[in-house]
N, C-alpha and C. Protein backbone atom coordinates (compact mmCIF):
# COMPACT_ATOMS: atom_id res chain seq x y z
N UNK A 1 -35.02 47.57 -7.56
CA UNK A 1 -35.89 47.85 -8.70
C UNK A 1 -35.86 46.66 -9.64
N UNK A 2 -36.88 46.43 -10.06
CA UNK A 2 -37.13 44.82 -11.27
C UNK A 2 -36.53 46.10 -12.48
N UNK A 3 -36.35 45.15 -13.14
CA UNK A 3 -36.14 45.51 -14.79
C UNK A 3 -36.51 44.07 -15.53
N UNK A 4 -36.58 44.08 -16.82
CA UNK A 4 -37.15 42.88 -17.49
C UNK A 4 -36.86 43.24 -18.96
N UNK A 5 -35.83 42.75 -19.95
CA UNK A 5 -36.10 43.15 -21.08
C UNK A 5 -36.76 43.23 -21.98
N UNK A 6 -37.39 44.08 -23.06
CA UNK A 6 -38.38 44.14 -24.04
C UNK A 6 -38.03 44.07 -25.57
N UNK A 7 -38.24 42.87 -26.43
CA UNK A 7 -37.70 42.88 -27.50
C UNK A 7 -38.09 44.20 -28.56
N UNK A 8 -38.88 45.24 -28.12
CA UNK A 8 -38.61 46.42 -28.89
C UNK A 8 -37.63 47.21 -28.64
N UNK A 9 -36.65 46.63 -27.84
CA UNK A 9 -35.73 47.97 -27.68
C UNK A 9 -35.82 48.50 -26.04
N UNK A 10 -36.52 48.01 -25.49
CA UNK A 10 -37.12 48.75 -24.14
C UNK A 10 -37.02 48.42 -23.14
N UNK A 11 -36.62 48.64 -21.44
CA UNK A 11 -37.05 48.20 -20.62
C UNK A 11 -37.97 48.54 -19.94
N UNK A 12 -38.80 47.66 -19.51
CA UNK A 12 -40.04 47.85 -17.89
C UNK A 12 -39.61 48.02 -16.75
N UNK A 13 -39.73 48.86 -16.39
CA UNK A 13 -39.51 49.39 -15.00
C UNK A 13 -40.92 49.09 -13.78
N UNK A 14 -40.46 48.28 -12.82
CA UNK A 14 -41.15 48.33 -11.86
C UNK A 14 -42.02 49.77 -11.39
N UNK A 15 -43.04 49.11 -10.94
CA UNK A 15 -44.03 50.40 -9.86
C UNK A 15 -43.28 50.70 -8.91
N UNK A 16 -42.18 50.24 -8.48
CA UNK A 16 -41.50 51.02 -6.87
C UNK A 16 -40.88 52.15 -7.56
N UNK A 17 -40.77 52.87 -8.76
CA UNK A 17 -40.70 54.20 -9.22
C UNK A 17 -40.78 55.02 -8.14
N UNK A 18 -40.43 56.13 -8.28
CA UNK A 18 -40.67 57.27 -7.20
C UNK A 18 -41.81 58.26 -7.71
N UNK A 19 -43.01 57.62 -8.34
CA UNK A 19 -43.97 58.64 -8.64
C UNK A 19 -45.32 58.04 -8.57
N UNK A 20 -46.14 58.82 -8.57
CA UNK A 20 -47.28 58.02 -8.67
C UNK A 20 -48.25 57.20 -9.63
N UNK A 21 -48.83 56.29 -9.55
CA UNK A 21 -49.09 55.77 -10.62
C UNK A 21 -49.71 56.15 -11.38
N UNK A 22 -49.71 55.81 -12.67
CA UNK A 22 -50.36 56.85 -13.88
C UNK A 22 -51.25 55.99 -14.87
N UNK A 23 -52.63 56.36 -14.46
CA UNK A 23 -53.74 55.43 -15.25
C UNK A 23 -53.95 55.86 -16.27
N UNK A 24 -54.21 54.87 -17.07
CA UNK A 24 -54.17 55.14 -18.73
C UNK A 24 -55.83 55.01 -18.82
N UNK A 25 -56.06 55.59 -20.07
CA UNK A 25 -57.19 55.95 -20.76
C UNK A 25 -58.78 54.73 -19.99
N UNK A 26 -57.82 53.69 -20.17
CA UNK A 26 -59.17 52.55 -19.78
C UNK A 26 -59.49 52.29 -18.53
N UNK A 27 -58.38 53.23 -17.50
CA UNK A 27 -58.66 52.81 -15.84
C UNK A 27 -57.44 51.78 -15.26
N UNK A 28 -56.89 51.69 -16.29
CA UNK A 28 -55.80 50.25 -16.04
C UNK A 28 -54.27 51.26 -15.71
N UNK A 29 -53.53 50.67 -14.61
CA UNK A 29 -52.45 51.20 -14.55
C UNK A 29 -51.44 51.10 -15.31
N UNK A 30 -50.60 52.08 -15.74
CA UNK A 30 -49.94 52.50 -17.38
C UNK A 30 -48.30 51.71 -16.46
N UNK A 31 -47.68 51.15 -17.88
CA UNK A 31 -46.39 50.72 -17.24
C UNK A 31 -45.11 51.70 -17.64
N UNK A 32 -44.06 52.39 -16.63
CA UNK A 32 -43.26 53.03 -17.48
C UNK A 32 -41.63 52.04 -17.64
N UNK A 33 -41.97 52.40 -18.99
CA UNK A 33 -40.81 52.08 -19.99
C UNK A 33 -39.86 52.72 -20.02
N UNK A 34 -38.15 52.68 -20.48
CA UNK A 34 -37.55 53.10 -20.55
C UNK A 34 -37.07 52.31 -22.23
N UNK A 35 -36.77 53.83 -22.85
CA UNK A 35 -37.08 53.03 -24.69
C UNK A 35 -35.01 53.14 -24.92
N UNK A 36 -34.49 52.26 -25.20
CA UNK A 36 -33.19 52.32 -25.89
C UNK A 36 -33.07 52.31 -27.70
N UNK A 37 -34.18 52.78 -27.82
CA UNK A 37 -34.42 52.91 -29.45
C UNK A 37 -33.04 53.84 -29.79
N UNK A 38 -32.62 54.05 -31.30
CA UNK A 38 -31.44 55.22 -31.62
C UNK A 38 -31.81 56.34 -31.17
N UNK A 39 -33.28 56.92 -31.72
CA UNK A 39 -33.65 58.21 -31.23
C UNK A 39 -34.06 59.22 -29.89
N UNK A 40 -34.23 57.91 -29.17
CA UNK A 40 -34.40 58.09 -28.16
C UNK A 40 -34.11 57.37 -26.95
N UNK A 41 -32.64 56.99 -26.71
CA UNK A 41 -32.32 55.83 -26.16
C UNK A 41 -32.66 56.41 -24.02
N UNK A 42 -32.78 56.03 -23.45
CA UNK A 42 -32.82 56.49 -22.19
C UNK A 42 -34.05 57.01 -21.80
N UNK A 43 -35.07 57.44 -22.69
CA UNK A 43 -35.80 58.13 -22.40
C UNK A 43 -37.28 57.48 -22.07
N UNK A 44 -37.88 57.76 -20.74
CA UNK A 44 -38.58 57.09 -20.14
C UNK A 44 -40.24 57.18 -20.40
N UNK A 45 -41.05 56.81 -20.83
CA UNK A 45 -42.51 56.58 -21.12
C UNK A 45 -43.67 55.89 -20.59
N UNK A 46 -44.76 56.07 -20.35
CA UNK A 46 -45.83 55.81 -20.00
C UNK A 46 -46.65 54.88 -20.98
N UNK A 47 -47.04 53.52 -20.90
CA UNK A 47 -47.34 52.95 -21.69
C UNK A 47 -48.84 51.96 -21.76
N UNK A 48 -50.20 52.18 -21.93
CA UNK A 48 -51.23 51.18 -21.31
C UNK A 48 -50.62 49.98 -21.40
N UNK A 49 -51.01 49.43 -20.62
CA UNK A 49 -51.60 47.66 -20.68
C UNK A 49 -52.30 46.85 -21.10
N UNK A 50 -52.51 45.79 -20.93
CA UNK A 50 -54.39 45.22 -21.60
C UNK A 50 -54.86 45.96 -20.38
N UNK A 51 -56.46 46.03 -20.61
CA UNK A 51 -57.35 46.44 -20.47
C UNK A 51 -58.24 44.99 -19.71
N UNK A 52 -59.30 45.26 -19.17
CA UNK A 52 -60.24 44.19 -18.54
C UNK A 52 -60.47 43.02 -19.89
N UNK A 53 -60.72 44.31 -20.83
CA UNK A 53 -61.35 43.38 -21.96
C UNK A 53 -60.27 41.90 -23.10
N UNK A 54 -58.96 42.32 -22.71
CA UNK A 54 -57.80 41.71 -23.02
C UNK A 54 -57.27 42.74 -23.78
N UNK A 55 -57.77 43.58 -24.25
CA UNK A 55 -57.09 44.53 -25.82
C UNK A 55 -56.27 45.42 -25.03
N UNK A 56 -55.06 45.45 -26.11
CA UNK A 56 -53.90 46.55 -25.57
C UNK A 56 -54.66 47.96 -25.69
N UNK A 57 -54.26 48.82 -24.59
CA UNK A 57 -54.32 50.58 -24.53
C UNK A 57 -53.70 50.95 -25.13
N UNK A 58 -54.24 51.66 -26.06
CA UNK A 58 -53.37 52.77 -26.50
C UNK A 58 -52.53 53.56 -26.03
N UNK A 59 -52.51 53.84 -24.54
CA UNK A 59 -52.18 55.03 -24.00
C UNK A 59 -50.78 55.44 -24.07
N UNK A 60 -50.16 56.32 -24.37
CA UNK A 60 -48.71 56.93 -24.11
C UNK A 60 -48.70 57.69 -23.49
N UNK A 61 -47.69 58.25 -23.05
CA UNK A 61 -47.61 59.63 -22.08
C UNK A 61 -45.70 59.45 -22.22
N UNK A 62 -45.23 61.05 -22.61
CA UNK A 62 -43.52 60.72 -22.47
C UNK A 62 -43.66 60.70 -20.89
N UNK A 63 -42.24 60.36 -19.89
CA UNK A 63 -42.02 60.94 -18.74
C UNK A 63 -40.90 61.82 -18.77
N UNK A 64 -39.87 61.42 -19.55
CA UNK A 64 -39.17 62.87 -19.80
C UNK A 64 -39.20 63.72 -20.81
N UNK A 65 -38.26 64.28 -20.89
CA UNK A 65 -38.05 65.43 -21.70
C UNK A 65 -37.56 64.67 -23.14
N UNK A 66 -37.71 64.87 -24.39
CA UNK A 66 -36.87 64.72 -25.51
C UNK A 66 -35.50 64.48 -25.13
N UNK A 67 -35.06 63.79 -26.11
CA UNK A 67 -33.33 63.16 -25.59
C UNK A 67 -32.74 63.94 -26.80
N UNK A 68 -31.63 64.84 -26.07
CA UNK A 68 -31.12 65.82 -27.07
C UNK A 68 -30.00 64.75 -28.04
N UNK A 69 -29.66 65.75 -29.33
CA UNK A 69 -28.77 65.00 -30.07
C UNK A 69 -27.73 64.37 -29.01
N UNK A 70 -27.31 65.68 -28.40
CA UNK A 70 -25.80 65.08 -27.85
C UNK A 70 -25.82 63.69 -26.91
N UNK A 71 -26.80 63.76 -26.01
CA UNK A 71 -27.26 62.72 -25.22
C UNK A 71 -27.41 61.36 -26.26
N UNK A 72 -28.14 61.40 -26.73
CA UNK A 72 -28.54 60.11 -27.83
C UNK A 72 -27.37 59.45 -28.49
N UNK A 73 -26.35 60.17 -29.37
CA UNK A 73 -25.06 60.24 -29.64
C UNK A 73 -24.36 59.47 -28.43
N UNK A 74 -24.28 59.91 -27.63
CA UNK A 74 -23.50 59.31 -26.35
C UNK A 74 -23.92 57.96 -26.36
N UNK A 75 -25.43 57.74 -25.91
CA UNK A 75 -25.58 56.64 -25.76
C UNK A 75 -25.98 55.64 -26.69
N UNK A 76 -25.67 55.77 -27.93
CA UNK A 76 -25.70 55.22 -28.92
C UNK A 76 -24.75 54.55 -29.29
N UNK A 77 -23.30 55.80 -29.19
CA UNK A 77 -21.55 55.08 -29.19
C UNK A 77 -21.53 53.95 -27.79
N UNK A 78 -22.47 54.75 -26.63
CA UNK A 78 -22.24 53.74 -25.46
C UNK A 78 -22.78 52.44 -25.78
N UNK A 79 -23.52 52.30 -26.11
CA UNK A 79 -24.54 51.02 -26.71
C UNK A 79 -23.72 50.07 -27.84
N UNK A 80 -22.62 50.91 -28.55
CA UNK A 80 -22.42 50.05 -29.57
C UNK A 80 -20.96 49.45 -29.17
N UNK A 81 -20.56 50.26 -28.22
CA UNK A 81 -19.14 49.93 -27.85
C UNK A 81 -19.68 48.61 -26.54
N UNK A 82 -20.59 48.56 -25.84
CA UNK A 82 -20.52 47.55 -25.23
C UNK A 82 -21.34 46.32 -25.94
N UNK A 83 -21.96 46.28 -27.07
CA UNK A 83 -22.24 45.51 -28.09
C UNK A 83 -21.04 44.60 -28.28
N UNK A 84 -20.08 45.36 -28.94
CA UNK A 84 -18.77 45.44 -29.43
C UNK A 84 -17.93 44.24 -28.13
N UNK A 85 -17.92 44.92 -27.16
CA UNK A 85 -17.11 44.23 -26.14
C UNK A 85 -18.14 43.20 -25.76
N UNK A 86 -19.07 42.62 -25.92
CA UNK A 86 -19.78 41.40 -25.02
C UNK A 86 -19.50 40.52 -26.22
N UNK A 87 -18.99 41.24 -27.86
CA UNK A 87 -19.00 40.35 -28.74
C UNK A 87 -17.84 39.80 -28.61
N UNK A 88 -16.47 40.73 -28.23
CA UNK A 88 -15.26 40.06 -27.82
C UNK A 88 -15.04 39.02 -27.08
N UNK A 89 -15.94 39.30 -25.81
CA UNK A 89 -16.17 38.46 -24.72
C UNK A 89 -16.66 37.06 -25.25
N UNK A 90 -17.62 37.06 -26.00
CA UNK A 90 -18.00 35.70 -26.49
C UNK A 90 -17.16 34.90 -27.14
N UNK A 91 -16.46 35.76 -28.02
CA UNK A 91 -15.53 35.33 -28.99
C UNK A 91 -13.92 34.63 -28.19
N UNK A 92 -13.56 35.63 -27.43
CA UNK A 92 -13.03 34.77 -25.77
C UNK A 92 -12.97 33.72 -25.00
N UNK A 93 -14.55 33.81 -25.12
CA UNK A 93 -15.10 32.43 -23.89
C UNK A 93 -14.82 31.54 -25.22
N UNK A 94 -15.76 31.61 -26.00
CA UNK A 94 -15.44 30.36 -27.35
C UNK A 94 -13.92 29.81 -27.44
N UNK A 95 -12.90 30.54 -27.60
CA UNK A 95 -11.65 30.22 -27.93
C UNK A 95 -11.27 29.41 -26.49
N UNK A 96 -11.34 29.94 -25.17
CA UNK A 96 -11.04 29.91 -24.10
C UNK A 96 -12.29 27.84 -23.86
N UNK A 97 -13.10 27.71 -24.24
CA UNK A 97 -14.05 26.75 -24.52
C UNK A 97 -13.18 25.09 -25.37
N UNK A 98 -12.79 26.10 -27.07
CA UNK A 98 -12.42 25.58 -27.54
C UNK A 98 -10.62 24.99 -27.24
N UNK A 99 -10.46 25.39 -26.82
CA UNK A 99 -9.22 25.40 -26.01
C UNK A 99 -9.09 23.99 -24.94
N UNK A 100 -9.87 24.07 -24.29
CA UNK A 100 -10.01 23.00 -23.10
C UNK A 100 -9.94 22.24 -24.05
N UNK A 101 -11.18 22.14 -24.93
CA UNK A 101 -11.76 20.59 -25.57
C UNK A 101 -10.57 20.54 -26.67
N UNK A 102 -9.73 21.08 -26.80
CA UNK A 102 -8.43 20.78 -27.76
C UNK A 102 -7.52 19.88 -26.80
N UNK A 103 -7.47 20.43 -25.71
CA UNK A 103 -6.32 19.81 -24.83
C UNK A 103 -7.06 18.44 -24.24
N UNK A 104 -7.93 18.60 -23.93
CA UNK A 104 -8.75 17.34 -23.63
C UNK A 104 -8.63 16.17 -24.37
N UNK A 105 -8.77 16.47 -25.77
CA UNK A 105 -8.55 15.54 -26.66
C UNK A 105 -7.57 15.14 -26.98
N UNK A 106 -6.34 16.00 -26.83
CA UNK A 106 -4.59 15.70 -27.10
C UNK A 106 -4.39 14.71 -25.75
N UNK A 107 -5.15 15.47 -24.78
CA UNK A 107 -4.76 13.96 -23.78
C UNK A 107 -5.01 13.07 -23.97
N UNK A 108 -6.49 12.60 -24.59
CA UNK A 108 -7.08 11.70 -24.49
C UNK A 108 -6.29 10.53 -25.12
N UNK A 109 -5.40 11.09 -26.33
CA UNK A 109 -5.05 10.24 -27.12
C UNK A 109 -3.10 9.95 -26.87
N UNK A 110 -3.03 10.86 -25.70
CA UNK A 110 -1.41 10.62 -25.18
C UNK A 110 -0.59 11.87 -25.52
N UNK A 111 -1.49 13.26 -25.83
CA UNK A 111 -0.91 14.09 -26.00
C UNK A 111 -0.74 15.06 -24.99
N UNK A 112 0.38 15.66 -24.59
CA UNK A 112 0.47 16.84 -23.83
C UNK A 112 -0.09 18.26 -24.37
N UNK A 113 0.44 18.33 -25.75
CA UNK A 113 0.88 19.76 -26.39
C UNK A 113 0.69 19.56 -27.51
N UNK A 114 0.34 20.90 -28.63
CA UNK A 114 -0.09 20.58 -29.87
C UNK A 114 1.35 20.81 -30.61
N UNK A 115 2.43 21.55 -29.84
CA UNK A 115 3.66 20.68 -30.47
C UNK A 115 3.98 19.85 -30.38
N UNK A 116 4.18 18.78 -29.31
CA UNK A 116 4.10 17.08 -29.34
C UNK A 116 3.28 16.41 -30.30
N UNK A 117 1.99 16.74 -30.62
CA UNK A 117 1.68 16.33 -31.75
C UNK A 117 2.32 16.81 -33.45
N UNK A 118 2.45 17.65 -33.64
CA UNK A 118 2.89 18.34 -34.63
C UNK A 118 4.14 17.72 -35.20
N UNK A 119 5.34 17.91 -33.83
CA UNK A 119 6.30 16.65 -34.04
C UNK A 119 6.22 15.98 -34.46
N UNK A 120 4.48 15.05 -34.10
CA UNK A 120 4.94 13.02 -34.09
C UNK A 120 4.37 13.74 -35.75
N UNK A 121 3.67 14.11 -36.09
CA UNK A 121 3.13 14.35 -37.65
C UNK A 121 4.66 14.22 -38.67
N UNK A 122 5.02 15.63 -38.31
CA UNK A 122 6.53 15.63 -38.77
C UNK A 122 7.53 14.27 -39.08
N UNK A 123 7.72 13.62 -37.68
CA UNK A 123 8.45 12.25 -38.01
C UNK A 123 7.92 11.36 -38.53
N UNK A 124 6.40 11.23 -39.10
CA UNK A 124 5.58 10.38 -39.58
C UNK A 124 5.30 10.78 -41.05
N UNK A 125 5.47 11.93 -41.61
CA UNK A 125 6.05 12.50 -42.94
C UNK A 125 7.38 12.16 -43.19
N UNK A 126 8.22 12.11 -42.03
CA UNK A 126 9.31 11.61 -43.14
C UNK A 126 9.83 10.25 -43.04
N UNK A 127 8.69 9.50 -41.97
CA UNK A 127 8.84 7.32 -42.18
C UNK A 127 8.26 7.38 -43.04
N UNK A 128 7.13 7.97 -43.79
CA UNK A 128 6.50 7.71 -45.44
C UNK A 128 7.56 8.12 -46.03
N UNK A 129 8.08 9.06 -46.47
CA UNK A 129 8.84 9.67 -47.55
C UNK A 129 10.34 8.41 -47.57
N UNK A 130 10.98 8.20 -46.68
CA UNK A 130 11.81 7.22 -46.50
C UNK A 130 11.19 5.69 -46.88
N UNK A 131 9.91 5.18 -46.69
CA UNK A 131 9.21 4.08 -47.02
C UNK A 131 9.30 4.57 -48.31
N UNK A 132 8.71 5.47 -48.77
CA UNK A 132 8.23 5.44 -50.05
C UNK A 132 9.80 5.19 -51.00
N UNK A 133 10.69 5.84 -50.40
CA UNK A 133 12.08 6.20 -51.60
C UNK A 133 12.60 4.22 -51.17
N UNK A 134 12.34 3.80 -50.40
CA UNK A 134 12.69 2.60 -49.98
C UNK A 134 12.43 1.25 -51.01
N UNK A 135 10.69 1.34 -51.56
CA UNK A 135 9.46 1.08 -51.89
C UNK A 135 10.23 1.43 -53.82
N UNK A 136 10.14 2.80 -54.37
CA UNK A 136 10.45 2.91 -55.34
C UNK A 136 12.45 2.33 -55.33
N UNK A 137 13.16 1.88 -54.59
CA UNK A 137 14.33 1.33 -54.64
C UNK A 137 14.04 -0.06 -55.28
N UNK A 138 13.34 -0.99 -54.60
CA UNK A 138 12.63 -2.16 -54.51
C UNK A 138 12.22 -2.47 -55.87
N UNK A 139 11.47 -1.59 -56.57
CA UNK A 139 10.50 -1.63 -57.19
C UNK A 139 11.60 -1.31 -58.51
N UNK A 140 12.68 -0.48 -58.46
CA UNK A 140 14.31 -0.48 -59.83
C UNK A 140 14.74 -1.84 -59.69
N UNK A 141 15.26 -2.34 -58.50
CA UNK A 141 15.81 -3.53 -58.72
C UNK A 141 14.97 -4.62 -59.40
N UNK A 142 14.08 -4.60 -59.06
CA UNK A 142 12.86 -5.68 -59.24
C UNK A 142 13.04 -5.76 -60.78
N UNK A 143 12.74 -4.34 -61.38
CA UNK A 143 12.40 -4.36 -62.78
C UNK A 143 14.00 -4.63 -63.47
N UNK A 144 15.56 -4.39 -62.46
CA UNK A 144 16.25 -4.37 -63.21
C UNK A 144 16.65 -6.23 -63.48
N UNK A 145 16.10 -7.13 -62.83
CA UNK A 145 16.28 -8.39 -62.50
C UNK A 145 15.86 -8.95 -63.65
N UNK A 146 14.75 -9.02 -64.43
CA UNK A 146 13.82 -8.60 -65.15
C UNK A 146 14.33 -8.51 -66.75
């Protein structure tokens, strides 16, 4: 079966359906939809097409029944919980992304590990701090010469 997504909320369902086809108002064969709207998520519809003339049909027709609260509810939590998890997933791949190109770059520059770097930071805070107390030593005598 094709499917194809619809930025209202909807998918198109292929004609290999198990029913027969259902002509809309202008003679043109009607496409059925399946609507994931809140109110009616699952629930399948009859929809015109353009027409010969280019203009959209009006036509609707439901194919099922009303989608009861409880049903809708379901697939509403279902809808938001896999929202939810494809957002994790992204958020995953990103880290899992950003990750490589961290280590990539620690190599690039002779690093293994972002504690090997962290280290050389560390011992390079305290050759300044030792320069510097070195620097202001220099700088007493100087003035005590003086």
């Amino acid at each position: 079966m094709e499917n194809s997504a619809s930025s209202s909320g909807s998918v198109n369902v292929s004609s290999n359906v198990c029913h027969a086809p259902v002509v809309c108002n202008c003679g043109s064969e009607s496409k059925l939809i399946i609507s994931w709207s809140d109110d009616n998520p699952g629930r399948r519809s009859f929809y015109g097409k353009y027409n010969a003339s280019g203009r959209k049909c009006k036509y609707f027709s439901c194919y099922d029944p009303p989608t009861n609260d409880f049903h809708a509810n379901l697939f509403n939590k279902i809808k938001k919980e896999i929202k939810e998890l494809k957002a994790t997933l992204d958020a995953h791949n990103q880290y899992a992304i950003d990750n490589v190109a961290a280590t990539s770059l620690l190599s690039s520059v002779g690093y293994e590990s972002i504690g090997e770097l962290q280290n050389d930071i560390e011992n390079l805070k305290i050759e300044v701090a030792v320069q510097k107390v070195e620097l202001d030593i220099k700088h007493l005598q100087l003035e005590s010469k003086e």
